[in-house]
Structures are given as C-alpha cells and as structure tokens.
PDB file of N, CA and C in Angstrom:
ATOM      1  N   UNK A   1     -13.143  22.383  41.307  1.00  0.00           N
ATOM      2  CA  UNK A   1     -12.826  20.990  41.037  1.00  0.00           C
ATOM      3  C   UNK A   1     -12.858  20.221  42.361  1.00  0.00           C
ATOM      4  N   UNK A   2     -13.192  19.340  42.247  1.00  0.00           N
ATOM      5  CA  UNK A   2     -13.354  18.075  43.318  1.00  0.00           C
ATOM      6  C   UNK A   2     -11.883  17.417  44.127  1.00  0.00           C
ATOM      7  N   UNK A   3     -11.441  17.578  45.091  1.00  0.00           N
ATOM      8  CA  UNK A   3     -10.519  17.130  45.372  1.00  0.00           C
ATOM      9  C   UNK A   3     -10.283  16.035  45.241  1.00  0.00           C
ATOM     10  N   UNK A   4     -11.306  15.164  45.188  1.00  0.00           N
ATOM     11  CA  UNK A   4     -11.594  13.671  45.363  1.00  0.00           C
ATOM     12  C   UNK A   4     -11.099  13.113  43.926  1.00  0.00           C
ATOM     13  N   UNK A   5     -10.918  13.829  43.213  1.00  0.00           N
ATOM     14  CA  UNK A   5     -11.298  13.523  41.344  1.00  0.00           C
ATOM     15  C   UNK A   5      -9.334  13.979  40.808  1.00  0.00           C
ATOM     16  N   UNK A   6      -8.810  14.236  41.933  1.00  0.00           N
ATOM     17  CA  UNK A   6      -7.351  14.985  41.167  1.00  0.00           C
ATOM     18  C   UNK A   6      -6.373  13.191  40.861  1.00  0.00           C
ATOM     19  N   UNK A   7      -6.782  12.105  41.700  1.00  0.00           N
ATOM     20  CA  UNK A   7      -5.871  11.394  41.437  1.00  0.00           C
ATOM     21  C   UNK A   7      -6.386  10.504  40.006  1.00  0.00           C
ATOM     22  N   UNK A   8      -7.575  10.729  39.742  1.00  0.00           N
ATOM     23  CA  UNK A   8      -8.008   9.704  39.141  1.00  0.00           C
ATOM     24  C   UNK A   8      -8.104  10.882  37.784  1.00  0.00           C
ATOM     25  N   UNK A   9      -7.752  12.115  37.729  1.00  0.00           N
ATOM     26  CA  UNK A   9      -6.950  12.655  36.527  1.00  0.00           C
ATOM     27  C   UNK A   9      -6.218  12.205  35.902  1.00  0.00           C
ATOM     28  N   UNK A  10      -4.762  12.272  36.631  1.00  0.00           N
ATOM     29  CA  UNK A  10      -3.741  11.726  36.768  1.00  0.00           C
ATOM     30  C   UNK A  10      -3.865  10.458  35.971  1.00  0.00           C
ATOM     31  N   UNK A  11      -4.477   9.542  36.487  1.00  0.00           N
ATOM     32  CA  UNK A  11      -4.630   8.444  35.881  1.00  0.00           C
ATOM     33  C   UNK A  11      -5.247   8.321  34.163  1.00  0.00           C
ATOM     34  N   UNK A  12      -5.836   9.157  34.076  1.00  0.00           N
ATOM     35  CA  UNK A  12      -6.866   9.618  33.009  1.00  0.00           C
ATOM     36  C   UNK A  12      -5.515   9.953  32.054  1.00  0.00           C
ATOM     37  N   UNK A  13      -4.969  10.707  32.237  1.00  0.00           N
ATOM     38  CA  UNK A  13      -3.718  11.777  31.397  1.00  0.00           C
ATOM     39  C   UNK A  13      -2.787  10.451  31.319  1.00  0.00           C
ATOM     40  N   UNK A  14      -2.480   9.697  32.162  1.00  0.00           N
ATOM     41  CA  UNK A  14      -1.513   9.108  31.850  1.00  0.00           C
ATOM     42  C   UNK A  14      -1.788   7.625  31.184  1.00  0.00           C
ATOM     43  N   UNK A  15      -3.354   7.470  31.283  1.00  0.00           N
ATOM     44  CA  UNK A  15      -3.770   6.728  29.990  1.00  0.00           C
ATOM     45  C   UNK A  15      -3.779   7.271  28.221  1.00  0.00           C
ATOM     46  N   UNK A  16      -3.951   8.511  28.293  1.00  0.00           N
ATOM     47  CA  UNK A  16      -3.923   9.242  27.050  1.00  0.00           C
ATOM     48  C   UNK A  16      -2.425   9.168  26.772  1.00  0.00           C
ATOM     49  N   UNK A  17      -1.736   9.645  27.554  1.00  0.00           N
ATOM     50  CA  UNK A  17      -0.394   9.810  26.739  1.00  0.00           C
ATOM     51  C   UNK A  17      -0.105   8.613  26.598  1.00  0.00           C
ATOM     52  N   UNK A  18      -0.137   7.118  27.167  1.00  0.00           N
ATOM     53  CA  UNK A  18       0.505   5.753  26.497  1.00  0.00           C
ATOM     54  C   UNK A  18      -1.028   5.956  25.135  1.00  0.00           C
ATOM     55  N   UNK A  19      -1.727   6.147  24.996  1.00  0.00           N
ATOM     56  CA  UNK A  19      -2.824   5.797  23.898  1.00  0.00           C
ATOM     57  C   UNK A  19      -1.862   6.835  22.677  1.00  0.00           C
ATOM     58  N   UNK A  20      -1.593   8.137  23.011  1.00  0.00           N
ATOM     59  CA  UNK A  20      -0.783   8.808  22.440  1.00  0.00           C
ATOM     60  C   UNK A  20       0.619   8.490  21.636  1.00  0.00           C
ATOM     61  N   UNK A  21       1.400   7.646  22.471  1.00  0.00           N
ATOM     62  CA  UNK A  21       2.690   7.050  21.999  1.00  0.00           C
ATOM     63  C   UNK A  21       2.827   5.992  21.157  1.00  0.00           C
ATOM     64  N   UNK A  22       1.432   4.856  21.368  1.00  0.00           N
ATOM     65  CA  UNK A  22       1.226   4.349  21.057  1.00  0.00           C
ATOM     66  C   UNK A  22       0.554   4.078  19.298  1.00  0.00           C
ATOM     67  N   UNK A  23       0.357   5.834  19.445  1.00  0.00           N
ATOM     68  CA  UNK A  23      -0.089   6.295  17.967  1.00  0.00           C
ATOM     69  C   UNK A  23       1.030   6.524  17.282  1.00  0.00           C
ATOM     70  N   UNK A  24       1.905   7.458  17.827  1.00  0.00           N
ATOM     71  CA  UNK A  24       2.690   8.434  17.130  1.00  0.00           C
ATOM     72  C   UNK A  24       3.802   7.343  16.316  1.00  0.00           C
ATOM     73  N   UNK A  25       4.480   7.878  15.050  1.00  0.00           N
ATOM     74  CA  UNK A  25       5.389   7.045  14.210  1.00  0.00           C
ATOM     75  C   UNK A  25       6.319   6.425  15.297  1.00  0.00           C
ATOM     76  N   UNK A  26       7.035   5.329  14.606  1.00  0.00           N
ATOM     77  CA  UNK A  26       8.152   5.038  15.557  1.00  0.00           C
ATOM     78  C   UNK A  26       9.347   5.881  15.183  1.00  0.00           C
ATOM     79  N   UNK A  27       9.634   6.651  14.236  1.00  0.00           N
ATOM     80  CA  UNK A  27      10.603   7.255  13.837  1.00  0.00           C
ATOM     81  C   UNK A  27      10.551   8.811  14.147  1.00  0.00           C
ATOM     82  N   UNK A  28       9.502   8.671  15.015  1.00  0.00           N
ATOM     83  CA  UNK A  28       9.427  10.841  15.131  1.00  0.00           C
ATOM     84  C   UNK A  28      10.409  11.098  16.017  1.00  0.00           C
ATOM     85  N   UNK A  29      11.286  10.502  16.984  1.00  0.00           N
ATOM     86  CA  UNK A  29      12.436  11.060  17.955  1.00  0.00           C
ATOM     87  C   UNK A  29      13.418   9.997  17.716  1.00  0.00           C
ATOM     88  N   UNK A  30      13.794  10.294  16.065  1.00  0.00           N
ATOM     89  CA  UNK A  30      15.263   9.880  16.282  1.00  0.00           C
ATOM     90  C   UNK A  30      16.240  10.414  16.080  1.00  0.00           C
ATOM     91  N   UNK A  31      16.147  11.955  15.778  1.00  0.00           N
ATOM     92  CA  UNK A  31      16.664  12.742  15.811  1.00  0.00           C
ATOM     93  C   UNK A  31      17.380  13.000  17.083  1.00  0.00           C
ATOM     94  N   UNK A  32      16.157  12.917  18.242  1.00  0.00           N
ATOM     95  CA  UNK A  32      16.802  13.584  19.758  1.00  0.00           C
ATOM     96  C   UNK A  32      17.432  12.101  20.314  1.00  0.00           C
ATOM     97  N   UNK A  33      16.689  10.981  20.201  1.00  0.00           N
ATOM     98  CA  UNK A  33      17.085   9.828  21.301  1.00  0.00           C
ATOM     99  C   UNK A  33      16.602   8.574  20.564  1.00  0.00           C
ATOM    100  N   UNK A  34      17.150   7.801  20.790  1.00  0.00           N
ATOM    101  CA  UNK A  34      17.188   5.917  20.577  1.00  0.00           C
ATOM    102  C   UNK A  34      15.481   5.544  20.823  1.00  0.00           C
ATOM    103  N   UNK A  35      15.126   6.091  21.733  1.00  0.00           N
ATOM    104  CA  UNK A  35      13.559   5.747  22.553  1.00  0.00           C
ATOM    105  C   UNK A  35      13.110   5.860  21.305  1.00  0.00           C
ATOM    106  N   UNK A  36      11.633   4.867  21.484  1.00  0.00           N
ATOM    107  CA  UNK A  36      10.603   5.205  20.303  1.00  0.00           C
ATOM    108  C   UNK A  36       9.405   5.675  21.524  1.00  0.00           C
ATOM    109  N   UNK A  37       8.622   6.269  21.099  1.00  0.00           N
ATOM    110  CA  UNK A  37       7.455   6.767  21.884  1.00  0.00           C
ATOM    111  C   UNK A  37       6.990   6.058  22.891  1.00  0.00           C
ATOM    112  N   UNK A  38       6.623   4.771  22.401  1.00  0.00           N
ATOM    113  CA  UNK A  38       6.264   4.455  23.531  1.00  0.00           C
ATOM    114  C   UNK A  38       7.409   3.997  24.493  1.00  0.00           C
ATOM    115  N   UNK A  39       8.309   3.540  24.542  1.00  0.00           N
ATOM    116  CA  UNK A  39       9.391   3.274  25.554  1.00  0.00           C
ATOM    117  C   UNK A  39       9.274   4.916  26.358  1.00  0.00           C
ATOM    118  N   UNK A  40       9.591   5.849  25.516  1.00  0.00           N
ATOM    119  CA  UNK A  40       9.737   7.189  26.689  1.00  0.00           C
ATOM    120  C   UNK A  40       7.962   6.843  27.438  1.00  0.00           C
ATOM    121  N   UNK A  41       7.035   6.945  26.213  1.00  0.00           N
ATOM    122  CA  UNK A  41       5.727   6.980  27.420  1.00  0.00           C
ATOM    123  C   UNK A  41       5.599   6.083  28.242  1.00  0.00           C
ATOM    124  N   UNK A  42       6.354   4.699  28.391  1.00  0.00           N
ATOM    125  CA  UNK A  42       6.131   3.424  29.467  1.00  0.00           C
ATOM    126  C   UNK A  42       7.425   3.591  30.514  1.00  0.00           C
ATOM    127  N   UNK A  43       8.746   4.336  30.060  1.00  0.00           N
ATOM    128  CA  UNK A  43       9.567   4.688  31.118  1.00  0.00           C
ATOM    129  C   UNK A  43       9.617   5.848  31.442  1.00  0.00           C
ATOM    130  N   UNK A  44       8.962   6.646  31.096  1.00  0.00           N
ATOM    131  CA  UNK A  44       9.198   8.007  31.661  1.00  0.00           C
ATOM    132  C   UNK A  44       7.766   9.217  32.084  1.00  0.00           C
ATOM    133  N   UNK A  45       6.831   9.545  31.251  1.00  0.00           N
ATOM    134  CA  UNK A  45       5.659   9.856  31.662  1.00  0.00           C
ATOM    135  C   UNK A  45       4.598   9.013  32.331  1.00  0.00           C
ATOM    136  N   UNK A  46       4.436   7.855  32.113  1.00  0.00           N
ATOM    137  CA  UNK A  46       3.480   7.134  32.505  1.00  0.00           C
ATOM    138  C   UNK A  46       4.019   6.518  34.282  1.00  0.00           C
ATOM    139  N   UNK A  47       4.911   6.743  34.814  1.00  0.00           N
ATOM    140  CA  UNK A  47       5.603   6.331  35.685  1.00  0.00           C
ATOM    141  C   UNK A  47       5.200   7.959  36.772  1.00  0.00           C
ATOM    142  N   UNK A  48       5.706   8.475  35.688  1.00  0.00           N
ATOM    143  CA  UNK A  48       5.763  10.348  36.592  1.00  0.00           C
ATOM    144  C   UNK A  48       4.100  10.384  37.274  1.00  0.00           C
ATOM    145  N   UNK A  49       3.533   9.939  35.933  1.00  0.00           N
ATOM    146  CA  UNK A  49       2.006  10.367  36.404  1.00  0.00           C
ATOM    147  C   UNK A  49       1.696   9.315  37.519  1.00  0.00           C
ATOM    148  N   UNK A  50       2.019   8.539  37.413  1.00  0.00           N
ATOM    149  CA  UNK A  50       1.185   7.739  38.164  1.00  0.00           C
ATOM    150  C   UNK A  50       2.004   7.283  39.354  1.00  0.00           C
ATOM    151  N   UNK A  51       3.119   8.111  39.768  1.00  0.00           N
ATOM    152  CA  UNK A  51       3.374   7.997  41.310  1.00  0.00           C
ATOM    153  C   UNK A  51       2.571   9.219  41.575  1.00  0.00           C
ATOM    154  N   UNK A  52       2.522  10.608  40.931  1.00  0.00           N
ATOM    155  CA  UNK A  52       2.183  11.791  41.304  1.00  0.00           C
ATOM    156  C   UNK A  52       0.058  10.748  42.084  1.00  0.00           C
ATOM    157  N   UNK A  53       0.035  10.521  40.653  1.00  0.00           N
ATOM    158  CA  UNK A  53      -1.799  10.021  40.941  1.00  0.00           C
ATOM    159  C   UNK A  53      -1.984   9.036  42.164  1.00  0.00           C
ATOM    160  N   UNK A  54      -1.006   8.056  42.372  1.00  0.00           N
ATOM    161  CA  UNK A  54      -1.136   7.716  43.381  1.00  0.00           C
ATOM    162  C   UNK A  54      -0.723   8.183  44.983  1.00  0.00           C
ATOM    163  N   UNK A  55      -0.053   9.438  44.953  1.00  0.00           N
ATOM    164  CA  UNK A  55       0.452   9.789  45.675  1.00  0.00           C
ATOM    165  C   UNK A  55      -1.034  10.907  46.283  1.00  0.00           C
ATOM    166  N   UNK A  56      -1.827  11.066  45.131  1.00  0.00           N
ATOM    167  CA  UNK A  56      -3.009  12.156  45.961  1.00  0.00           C
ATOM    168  C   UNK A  56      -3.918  10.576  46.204  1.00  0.00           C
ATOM    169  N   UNK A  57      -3.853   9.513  45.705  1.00  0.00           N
ATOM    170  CA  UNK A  57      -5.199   8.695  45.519  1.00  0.00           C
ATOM    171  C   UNK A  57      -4.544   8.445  47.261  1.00  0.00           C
ATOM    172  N   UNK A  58      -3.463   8.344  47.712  1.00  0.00           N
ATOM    173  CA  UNK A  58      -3.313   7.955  49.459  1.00  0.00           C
ATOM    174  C   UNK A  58      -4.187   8.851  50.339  1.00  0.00           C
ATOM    175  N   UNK A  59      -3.501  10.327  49.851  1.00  0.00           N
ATOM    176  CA  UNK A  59      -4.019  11.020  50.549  1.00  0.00           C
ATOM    177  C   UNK A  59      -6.133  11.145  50.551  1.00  0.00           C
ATOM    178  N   UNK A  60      -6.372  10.792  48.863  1.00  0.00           N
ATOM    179  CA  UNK A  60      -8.257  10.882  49.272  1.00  0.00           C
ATOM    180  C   UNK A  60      -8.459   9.599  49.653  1.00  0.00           C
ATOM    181  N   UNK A  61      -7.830   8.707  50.134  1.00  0.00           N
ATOM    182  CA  UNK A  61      -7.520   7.599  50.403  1.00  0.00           C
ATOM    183  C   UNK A  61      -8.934   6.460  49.636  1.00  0.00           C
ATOM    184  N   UNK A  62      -8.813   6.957  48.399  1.00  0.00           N
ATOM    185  CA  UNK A  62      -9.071   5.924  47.392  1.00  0.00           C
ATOM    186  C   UNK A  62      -8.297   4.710  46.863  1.00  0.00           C
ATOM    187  N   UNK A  63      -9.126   3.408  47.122  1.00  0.00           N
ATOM    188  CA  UNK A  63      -7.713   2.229  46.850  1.00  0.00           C
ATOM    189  C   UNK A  63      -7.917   1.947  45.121  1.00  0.00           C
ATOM    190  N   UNK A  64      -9.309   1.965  44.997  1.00  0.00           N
ATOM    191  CA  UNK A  64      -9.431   1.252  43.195  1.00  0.00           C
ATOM    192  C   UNK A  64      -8.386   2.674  42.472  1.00  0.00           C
ATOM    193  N   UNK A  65      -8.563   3.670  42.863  1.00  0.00           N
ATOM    194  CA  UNK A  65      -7.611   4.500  42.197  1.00  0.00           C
ATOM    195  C   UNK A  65      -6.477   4.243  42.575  1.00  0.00           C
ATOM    196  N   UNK A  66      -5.710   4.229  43.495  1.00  0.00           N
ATOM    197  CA  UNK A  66      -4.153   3.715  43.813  1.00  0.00           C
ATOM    198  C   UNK A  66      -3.895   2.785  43.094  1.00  0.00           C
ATOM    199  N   UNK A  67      -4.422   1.562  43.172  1.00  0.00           N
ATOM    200  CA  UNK A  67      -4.309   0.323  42.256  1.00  0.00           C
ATOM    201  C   UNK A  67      -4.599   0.509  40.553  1.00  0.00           C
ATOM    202  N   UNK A  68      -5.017   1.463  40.018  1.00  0.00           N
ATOM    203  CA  UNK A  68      -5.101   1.410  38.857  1.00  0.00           C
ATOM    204  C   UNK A  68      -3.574   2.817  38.578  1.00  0.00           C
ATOM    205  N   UNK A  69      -3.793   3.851  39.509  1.00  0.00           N
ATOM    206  CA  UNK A  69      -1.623   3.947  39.766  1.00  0.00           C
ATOM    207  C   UNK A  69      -0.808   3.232  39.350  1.00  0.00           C
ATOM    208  N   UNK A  70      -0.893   2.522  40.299  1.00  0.00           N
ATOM    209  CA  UNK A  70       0.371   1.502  40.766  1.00  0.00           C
ATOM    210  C   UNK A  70       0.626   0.807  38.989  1.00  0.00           C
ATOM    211  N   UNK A  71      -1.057   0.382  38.507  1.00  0.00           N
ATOM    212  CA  UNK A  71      -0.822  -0.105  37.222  1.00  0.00           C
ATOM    213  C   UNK A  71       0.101   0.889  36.274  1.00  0.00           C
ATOM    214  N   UNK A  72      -0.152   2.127  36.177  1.00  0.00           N
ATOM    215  CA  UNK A  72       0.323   3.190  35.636  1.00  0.00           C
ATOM    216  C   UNK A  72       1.717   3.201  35.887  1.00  0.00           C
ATOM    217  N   UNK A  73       2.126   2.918  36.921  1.00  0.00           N
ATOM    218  CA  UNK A  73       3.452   3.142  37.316  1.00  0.00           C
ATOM    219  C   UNK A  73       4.317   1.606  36.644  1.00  0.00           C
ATOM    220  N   UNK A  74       3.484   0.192  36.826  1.00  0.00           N
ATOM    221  CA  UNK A  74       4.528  -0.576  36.471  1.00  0.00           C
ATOM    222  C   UNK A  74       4.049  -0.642  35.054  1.00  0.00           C
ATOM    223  N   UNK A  75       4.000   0.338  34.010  1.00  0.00           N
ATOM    224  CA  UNK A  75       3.090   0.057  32.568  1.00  0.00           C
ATOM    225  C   UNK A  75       4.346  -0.437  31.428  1.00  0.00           C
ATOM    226  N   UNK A  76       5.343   0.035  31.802  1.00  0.00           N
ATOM    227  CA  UNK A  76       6.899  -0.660  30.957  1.00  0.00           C
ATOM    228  C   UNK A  76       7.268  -1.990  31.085  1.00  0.00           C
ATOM    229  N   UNK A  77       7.052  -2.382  32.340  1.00  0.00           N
ATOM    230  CA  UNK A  77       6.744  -4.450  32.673  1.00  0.00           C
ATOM    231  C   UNK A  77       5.769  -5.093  31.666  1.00  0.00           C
ATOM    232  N   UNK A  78       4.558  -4.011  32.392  1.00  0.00           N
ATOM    233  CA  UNK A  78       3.584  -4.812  31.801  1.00  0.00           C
ATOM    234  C   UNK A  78       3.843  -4.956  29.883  1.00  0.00           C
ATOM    235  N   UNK A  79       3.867  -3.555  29.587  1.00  0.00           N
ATOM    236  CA  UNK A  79       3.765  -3.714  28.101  1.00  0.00           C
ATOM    237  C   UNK A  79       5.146  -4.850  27.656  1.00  0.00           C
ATOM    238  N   UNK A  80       6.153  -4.989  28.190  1.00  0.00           N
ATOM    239  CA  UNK A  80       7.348  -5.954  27.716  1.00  0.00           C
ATOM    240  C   UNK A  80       6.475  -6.733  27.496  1.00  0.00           C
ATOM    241  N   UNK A  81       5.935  -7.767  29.165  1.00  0.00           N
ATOM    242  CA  UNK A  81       5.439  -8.467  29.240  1.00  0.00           C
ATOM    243  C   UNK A  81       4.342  -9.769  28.299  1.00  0.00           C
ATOM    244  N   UNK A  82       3.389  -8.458  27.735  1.00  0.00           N
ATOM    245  CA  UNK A  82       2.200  -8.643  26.641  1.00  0.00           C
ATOM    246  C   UNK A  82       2.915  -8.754  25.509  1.00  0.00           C
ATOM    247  N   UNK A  83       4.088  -7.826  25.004  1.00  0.00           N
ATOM    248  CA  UNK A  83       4.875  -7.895  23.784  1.00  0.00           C
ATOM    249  C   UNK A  83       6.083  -9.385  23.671  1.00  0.00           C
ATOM    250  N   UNK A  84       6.457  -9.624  25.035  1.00  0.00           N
ATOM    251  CA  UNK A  84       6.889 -10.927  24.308  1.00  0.00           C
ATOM    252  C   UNK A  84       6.422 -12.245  24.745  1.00  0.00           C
ATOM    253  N   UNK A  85       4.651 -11.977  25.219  1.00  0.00           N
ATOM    254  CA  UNK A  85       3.866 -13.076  24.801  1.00  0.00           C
ATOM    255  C   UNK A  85       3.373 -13.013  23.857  1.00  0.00           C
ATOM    256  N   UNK A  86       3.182 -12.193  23.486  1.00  0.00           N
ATOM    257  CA  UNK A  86       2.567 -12.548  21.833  1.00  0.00           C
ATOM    258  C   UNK A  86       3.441 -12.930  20.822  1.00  0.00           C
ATOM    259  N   UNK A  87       4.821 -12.461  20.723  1.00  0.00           N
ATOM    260  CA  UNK A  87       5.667 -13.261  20.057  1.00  0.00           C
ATOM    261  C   UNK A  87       6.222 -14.967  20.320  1.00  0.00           C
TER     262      UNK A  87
END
C-alpha cells in the first residue's frame, strides 16, 4: 500500500460511515443510548477518523487531504448547520 494514500483512506471510511448512519433507522440504538446514528457518526466516529486522517495527511504533507479532514472532523457543525437551514 502507498503511504501517500493512508490519509485519504481515512477520509474515504469516514465518509462511508456518515453515508452509513445516515441510512440506518433512527430507532436502532435506543436500547443502548439517546444518540440516533447519525449524532454518534457526526460526534464520535467521523471526528476519530478524521483527526487520525489528518494527522497522516501532515505528515505526507498533503493539504487538499487535510482540508477535506478538517471537514471530517467539524461534520456535527456542519450537519446542525444544513439541518437548521433548511428548516
């Protein structure tokens, strides 16, 4: 594997899992927790991945990948954001 290619994984995975949460019922974890999917995938995985992704995109010192990170990392703003403009 390409060293060059590990941050922009990262980024890859942590687009799938918000595409993922974004699928799944809102009622599948209410058993364990209050969260609906996507709140855990916009506060909690999508954040993990994308300090980890930006943290190799420094080191191959790729910026369009850091910056699409950084997006990854603030993705719980953003989605508020879009959700209560459209309302």
């Amino acid at each position: 594997m390409n060293k060059r290619k590990i941050s922009m994984i990262f980024f890859i995975i942590g687009l799938l899992a918000f595409g993922i949460s974004l699928i799944l019922p809102v009622d599948i974890l209410e058993a364990y927790t209050n969260l609906r999917p996507v709140g855990i995938g916009t506060l909690i995985v999508c954040p993990i991945l994308g300090i980890v992704g930006l943290l190799f995109a420094i080191k191959e010192k790729t910026i369009t990948v850091a910056l699409l990170n950084v997006l990854l990392i603030l993705s719980f703003p953003l989605v508020m954001l879009i959700g209560y403009s459209l309302m």
